[in-house]
C-alpha atoms as a PDB file:
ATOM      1  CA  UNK A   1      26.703 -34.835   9.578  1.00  0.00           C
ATOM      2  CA  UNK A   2      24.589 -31.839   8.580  1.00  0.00           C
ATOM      3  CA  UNK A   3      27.127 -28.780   8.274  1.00  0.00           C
ATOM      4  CA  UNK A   4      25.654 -25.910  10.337  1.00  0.00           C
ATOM      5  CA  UNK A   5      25.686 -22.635   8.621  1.00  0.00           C
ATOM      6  CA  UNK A   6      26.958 -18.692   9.559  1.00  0.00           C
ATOM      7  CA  UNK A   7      25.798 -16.222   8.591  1.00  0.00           C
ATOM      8  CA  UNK A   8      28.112 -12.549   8.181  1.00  0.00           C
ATOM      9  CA  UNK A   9      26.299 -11.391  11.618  1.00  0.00           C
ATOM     10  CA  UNK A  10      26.925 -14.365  13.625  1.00  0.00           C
ATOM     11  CA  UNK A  11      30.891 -13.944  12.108  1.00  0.00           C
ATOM     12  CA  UNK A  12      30.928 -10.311  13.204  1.00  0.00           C
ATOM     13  CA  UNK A  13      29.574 -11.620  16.583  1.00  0.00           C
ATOM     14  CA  UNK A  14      32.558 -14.219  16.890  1.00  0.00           C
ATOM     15  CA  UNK A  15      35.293 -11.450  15.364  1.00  0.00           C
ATOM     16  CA  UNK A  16      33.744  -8.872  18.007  1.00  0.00           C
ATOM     17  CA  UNK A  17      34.564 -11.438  20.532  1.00  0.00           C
ATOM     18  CA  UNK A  18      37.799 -12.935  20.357  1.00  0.00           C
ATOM     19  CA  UNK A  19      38.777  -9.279  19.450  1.00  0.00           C
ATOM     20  CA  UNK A  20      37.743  -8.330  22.775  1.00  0.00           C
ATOM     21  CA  UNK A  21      39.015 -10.873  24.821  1.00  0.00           C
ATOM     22  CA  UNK A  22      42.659 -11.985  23.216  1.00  0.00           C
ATOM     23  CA  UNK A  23      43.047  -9.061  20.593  1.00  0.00           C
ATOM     24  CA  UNK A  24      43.255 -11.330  17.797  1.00  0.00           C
ATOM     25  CA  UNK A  25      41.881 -10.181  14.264  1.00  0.00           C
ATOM     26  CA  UNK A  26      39.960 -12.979  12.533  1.00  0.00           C
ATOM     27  CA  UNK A  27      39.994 -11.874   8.882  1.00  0.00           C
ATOM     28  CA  UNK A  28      36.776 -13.194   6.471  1.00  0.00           C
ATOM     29  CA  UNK A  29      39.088 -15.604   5.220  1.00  0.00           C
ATOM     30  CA  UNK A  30      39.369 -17.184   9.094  1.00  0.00           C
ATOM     31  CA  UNK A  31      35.572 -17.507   8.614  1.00  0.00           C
ATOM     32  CA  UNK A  32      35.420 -21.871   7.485  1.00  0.00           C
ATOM     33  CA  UNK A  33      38.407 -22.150  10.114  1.00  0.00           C
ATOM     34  CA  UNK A  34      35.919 -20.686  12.463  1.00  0.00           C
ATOM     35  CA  UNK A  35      32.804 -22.853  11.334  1.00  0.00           C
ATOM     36  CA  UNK A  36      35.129 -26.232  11.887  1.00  0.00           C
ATOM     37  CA  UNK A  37      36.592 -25.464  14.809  1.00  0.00           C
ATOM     38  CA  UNK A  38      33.230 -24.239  16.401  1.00  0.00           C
ATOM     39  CA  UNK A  39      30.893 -25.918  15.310  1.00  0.00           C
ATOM     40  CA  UNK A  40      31.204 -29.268  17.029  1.00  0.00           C
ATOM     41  CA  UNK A  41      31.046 -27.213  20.361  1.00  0.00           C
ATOM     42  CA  UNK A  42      27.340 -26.518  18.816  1.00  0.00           C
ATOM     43  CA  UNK A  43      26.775 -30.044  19.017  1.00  0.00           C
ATOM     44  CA  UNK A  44      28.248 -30.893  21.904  1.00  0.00           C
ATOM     45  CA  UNK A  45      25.434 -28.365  23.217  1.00  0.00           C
ATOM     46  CA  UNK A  46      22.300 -29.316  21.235  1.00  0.00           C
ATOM     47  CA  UNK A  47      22.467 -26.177  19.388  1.00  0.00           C
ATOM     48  CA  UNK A  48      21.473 -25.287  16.023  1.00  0.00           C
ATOM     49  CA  UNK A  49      22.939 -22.055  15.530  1.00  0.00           C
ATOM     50  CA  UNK A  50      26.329 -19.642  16.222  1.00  0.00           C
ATOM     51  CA  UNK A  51      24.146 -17.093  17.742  1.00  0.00           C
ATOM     52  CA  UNK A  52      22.641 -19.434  20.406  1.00  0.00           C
ATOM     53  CA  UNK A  53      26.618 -20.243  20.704  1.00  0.00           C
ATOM     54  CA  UNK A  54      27.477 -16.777  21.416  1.00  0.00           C
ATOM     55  CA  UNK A  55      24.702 -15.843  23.309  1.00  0.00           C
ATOM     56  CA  UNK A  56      25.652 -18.869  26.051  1.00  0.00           C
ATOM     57  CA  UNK A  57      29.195 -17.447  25.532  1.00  0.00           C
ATOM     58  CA  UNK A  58      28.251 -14.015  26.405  1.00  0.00           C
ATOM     59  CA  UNK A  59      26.172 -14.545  29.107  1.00  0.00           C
ATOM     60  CA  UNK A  60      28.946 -14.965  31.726  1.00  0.00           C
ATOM     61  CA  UNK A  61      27.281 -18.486  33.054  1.00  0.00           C
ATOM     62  CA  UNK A  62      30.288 -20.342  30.947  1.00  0.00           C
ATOM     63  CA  UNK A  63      33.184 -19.451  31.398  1.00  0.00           C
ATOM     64  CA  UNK A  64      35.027 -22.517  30.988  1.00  0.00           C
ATOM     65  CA  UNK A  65      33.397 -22.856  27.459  1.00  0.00           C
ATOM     66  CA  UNK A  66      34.328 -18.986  26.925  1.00  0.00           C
ATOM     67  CA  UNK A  67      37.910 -20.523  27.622  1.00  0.00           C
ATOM     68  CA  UNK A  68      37.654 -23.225  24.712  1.00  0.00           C
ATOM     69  CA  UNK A  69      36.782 -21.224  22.072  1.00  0.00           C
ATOM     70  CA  UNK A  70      39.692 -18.913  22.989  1.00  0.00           C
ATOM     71  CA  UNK A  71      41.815 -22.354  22.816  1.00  0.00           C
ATOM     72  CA  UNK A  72      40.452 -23.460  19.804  1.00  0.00           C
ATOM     73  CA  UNK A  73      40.568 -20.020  18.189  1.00  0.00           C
ATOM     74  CA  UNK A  74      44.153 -19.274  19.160  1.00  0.00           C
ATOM     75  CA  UNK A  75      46.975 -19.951  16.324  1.00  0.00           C
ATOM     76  CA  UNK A  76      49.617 -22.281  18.077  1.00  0.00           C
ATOM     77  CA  UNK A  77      52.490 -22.667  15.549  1.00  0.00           C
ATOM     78  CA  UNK A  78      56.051 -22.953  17.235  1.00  0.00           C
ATOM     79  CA  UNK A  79      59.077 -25.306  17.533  1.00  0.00           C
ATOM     80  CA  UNK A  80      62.487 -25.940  19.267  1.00  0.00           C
ATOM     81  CA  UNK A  81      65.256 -22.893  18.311  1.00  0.00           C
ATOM     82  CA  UNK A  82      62.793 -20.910  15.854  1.00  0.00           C
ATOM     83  CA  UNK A  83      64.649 -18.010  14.724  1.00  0.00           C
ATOM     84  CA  UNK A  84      68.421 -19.315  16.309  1.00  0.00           C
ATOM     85  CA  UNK A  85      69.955 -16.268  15.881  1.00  0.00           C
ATOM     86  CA  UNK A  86      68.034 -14.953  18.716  1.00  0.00           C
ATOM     87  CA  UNK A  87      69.485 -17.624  21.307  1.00  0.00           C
ATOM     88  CA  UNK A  88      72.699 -17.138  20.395  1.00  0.00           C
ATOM     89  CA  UNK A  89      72.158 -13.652  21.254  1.00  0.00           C
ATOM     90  CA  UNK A  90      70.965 -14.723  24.672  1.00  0.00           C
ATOM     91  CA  UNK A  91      73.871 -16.928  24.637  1.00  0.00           C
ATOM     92  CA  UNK A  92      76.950 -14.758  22.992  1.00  0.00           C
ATOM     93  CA  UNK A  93      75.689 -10.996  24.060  1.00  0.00           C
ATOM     94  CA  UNK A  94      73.403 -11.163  26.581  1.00  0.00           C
ATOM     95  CA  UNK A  95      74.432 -13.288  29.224  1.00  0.00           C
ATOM     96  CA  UNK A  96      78.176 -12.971  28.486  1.00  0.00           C
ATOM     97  CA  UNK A  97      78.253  -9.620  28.834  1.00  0.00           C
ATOM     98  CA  UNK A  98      76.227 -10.129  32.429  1.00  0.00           C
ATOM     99  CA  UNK A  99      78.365  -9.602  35.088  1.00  0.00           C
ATOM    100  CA  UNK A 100      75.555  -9.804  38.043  1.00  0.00           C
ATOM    101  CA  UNK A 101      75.612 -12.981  39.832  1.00  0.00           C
ATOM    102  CA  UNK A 102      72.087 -12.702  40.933  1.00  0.00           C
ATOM    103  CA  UNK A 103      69.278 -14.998  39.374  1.00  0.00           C
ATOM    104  CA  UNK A 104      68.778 -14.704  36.280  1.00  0.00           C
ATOM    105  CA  UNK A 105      64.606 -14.589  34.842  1.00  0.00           C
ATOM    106  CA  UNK A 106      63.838 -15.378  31.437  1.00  0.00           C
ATOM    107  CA  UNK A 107      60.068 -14.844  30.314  1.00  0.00           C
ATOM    108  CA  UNK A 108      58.355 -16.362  27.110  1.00  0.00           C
ATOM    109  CA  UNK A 109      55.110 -14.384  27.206  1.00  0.00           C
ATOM    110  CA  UNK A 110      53.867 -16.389  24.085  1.00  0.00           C
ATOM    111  CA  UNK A 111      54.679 -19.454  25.046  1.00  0.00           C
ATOM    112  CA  UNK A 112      52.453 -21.748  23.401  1.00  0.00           C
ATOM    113  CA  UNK A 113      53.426 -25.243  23.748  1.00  0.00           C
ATOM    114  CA  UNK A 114      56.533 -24.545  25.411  1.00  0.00           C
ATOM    115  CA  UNK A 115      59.114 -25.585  22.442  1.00  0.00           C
ATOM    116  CA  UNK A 116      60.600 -21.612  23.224  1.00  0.00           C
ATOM    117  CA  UNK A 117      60.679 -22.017  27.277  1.00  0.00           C
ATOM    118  CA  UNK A 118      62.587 -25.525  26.891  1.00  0.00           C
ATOM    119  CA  UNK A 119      64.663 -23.863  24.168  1.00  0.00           C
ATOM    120  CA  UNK A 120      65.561 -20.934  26.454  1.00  0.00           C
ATOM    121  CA  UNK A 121      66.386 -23.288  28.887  1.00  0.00           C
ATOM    122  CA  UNK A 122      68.823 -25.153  27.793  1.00  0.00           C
ATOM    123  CA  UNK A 123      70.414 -22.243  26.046  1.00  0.00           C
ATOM    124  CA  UNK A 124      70.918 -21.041  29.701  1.00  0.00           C
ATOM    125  CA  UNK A 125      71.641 -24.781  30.994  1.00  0.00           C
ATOM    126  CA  UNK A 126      74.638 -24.398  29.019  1.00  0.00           C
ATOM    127  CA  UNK A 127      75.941 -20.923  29.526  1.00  0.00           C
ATOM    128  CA  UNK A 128      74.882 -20.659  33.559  1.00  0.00           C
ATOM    129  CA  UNK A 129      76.099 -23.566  34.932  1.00  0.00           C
ATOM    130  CA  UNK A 130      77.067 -22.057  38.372  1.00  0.00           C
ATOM    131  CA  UNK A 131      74.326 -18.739  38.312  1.00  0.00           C
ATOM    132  CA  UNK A 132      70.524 -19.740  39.389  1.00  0.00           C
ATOM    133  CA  UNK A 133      68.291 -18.999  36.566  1.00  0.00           C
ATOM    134  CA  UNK A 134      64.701 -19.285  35.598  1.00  0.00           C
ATOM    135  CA  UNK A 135      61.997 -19.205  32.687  1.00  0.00           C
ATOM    136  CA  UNK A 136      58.474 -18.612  32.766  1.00  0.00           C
ATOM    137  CA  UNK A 137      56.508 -19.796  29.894  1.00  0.00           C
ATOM    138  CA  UNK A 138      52.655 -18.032  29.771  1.00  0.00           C
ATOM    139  CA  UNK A 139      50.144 -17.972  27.005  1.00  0.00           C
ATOM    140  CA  UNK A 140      46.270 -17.067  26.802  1.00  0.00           C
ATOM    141  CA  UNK A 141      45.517 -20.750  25.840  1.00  0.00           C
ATOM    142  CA  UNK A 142      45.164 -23.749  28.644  1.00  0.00           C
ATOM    143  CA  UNK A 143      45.448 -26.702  25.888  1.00  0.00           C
ATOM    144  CA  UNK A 144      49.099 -25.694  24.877  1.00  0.00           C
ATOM    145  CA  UNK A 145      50.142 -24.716  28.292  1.00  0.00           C
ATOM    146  CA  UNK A 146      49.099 -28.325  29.915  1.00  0.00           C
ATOM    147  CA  UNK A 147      51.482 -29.667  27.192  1.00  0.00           C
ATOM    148  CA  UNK A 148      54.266 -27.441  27.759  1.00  0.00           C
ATOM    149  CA  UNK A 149      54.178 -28.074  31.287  1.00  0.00           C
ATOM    150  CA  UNK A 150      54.405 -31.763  30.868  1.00  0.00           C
ATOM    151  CA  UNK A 151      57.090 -31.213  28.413  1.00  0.00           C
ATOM    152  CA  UNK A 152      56.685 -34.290  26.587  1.00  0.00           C
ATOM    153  CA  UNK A 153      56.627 -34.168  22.635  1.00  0.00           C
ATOM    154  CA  UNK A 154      57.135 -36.201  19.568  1.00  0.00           C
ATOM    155  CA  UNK A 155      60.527 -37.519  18.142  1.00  0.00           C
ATOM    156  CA  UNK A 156      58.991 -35.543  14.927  1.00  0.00           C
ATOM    157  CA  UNK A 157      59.831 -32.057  16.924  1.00  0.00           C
ATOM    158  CA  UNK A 158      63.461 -32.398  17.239  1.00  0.00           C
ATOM    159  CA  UNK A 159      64.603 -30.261  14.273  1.00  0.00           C
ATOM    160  CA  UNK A 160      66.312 -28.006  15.314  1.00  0.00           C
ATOM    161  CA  UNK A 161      67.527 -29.049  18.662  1.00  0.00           C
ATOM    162  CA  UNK A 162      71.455 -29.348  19.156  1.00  0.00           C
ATOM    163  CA  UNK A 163      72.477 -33.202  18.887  1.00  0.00           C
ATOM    164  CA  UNK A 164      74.689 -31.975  21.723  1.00  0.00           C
ATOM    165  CA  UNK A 165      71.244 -30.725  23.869  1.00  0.00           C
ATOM    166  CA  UNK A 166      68.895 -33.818  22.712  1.00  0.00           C
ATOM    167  CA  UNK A 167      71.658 -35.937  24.233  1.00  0.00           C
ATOM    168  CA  UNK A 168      71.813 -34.249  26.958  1.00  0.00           C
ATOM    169  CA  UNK A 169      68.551 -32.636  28.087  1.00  0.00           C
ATOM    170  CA  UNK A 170      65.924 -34.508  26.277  1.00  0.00           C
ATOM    171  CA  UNK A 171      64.738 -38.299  27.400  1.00  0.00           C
ATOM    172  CA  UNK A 172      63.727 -40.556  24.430  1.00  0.00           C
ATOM    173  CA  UNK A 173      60.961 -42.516  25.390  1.00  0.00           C
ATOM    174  CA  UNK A 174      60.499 -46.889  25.521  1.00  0.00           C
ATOM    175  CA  UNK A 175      58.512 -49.104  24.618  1.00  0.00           C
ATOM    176  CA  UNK A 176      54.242 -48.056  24.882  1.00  0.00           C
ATOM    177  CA  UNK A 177      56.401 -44.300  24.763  1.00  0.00           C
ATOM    178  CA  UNK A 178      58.467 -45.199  21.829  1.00  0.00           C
ATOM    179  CA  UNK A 179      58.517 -41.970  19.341  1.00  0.00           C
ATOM    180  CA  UNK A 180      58.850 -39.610  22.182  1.00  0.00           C
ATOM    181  CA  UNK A 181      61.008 -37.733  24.180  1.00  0.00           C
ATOM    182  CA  UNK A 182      60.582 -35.651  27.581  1.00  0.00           C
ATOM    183  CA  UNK A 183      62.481 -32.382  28.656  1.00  0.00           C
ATOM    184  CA  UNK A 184      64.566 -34.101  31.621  1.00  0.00           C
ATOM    185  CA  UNK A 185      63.715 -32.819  34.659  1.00  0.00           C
ATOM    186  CA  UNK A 186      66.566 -30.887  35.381  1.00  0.00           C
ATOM    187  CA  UNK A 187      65.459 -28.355  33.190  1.00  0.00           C
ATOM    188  CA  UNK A 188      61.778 -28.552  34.195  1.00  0.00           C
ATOM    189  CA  UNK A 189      62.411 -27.667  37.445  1.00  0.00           C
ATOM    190  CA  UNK A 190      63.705 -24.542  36.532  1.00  0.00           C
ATOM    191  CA  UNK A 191      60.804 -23.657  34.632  1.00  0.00           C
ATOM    192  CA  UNK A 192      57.176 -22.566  35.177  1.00  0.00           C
ATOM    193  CA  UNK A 193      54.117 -22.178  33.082  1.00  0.00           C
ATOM    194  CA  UNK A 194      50.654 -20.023  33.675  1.00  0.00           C
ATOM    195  CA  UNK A 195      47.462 -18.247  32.340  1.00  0.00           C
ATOM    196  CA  UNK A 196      48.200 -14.775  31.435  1.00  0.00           C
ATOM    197  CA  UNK A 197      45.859 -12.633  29.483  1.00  0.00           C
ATOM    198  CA  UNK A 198      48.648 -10.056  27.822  1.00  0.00           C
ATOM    199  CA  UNK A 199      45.461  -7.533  26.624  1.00  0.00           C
ATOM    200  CA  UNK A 200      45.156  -7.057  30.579  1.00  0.00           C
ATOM    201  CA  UNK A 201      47.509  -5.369  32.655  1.00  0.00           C
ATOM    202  CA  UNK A 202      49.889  -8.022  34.054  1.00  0.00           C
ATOM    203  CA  UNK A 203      50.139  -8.347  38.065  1.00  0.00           C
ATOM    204  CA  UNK A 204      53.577  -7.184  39.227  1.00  0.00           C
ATOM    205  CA  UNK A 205      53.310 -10.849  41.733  1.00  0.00           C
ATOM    206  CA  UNK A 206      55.260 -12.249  38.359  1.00  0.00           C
ATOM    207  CA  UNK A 207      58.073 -10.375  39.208  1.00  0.00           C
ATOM    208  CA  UNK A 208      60.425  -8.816  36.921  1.00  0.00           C
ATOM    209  CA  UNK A 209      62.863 -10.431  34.067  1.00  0.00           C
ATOM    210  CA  UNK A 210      66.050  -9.694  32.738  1.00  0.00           C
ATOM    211  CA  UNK A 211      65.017 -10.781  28.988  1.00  0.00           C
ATOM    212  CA  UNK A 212      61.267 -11.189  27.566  1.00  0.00           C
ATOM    213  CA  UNK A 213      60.799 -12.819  24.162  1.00  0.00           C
ATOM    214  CA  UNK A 214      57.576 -12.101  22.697  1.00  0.00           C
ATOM    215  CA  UNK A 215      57.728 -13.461  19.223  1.00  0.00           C
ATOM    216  CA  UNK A 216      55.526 -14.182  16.299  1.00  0.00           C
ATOM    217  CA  UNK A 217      51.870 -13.337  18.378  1.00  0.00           C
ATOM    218  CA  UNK A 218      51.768  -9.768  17.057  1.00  0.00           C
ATOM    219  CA  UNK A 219      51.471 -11.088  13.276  1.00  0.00           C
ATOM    220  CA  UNK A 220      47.787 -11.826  14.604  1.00  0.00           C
ATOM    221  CA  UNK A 221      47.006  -7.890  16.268  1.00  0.00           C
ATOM    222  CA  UNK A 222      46.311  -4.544  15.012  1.00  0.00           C
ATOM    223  CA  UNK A 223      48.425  -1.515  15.900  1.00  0.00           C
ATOM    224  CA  UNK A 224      46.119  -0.511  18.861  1.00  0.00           C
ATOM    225  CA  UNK A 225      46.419  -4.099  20.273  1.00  0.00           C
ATOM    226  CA  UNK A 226      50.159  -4.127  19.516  1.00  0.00           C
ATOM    227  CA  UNK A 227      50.529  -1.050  21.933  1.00  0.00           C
ATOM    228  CA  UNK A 228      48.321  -2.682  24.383  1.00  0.00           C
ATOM    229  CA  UNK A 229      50.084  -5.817  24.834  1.00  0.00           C
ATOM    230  CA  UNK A 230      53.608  -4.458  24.626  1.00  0.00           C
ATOM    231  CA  UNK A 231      52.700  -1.735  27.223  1.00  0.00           C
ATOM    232  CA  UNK A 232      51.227  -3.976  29.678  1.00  0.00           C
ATOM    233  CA  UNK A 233      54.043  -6.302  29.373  1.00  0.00           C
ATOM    234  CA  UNK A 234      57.068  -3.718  29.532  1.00  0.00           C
ATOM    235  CA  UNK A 235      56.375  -2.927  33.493  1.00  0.00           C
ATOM    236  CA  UNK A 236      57.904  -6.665  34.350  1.00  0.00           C
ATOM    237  CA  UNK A 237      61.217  -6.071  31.934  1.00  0.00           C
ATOM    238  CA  UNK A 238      63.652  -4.702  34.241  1.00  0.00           C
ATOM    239  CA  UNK A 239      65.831  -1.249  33.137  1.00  0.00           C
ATOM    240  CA  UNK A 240      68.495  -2.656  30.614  1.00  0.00           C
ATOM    241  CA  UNK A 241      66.642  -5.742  29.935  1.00  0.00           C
ATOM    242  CA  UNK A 242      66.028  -6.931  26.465  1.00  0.00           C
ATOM    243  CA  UNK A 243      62.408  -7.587  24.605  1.00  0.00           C
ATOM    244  CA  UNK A 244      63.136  -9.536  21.874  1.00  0.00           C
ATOM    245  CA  UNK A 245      60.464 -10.233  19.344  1.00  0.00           C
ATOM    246  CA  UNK A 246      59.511 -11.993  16.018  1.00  0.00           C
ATOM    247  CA  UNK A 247      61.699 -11.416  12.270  1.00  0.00           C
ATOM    248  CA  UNK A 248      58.191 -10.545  10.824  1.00  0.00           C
ATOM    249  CA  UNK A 249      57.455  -7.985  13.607  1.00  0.00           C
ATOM    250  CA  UNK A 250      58.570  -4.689  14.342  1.00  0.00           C
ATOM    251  CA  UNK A 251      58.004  -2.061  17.253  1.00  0.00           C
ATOM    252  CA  UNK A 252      58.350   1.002  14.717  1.00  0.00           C
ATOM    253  CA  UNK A 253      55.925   3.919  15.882  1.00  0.00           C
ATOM    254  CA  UNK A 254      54.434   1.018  18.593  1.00  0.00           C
ATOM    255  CA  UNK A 255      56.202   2.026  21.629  1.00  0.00           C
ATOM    256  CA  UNK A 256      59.230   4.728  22.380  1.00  0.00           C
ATOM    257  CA  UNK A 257      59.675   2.555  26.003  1.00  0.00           C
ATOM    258  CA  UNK A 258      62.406   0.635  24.302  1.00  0.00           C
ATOM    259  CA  UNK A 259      65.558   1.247  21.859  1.00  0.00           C
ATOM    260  CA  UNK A 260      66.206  -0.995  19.057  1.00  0.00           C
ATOM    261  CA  UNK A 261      69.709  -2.994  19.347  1.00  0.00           C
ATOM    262  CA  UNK A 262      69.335  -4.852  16.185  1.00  0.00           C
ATOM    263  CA  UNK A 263      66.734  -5.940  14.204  1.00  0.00           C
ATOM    264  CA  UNK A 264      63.811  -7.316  16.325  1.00  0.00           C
ATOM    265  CA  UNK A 265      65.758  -7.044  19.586  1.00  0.00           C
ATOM    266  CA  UNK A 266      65.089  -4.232  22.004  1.00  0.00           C
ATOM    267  CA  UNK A 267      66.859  -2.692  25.489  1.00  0.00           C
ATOM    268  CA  UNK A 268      64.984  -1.186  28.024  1.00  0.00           C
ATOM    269  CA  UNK A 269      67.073   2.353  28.922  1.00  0.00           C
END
């Protein structure tokens, strides 16, 4: 198969772009990622170059295609209970502390492939038997989020769950499904997955939450874009609500909306 070549202004095209759209920063050294994942949407088009690529991208006739090379762009890495510590804060501070008895709304604004959501879940399973809760799982990308809302995933992805949780929330598959397990439906039911864009200002029909995690997607964004996505998301956090957000991230001189409780966990005054 004859490798089809960029060249630096077809790159700057495709950094321009995805820049623009999700506020992600390809670096050069994203530039063979790019080629590979790309370039068999060239193909599947006829077309011998990136800029024919980007011109059918840009011209607004395509924008389901516009949508796959945001999906196969996007950086996707996640699992069940990354970084504990911050669900046993949900757990031990947060919702022990609560003494509302109205439902309680969890949002995972990055929520990939939904390892985080079912995590939340039955982190809340647990410690709200008798109080009707919620989470809401979003991300930019529509591959991940069709997974996450079937909630079905390799025996290989357990680390980290609870034996005590797979036992009890998580289905291992039989036979022709053999290596799997599924989120039981319990716990599906009181979740919810959709598109959102966080570089645009997101609609208030979402409602509002008493916690939002938004971890490990603002490793990929500038400080501009950092502002942007945390001010567009802070309207839905309700007053005393926490934003909690990746060990490798920080809000320092991104936002003065929020106080810092601890490292990497925020309150809304």
């Amino acid at each position: 198969m004859v490798e089809i070549p960029i060249t630096d202004q077809e790159f700057t095209l495709f950094q321009r772009l995805i820049y623009k759209i999700a506020g992600i920063s390809l670096s050069d050294a994203k530039r063979v990622l790019l080629v590979g994942r790309l370039a068999k949407r060239l193909r599947q088009y006829g077309l011998s170059s990136f800029t024919a690529y980007y011109r059918m991208l840009a011209s607004g006739d395509h924008p389901e295609e516009l949508q796959t090379m945001v999906d196969l762009l996007t950086t996707n890495e996640t699992y069940f209970f990354r970084e504990s510590q911050h669900f046993s804060f949900l757990r031990d501070e947060i919702v022990a502390r609560r003494k509302n008895p109205a439902p309680f709304r969890v949002w995972s604004a990055a929520s990939s492939s939904g390892e985080e959501v079912y995590s939340i879940a039955m982190t809340l399973a647990e410690c709200l038997p008798d109080t009707p809760w919620e989470v809401m799982g979003s991300d930019i990308c529509t591959r991940v989020l069709a997974k996450a809302t079937a909630g079905h995933y390799s025996l290989a992805r357990t680390e980290g769950i609870p034996p005590g949780y797979m036992r009890k929330y998580c289905l291992k598959g039989v036979r022709s499904q053999a290596g799997t397990f599924l989120i039981a439906p319990e716990l599906r039911q009181k979740t919810r997955f959709c598109q959102i864009n966080l570089m645009q200002p997101v609609e208030a029909a979402i409602g509002e939450f008493e916690v939002v995690f938004l971890r490990n997607v603002m490793i990929y964004f500038d400080p501009e874009t950092k502002a942007k996505v945390v001010h567009n998301l802070l309207p839905r956090l309700k007053p005393g609500g926490h934003l909690i957000i990746g060990h490798s991230e920080t809000l320092n001189g991104i936002t003065g909306q929020v106080v810092a409780v601890k490292p990497t966990i925020y309150r809304k005054p």
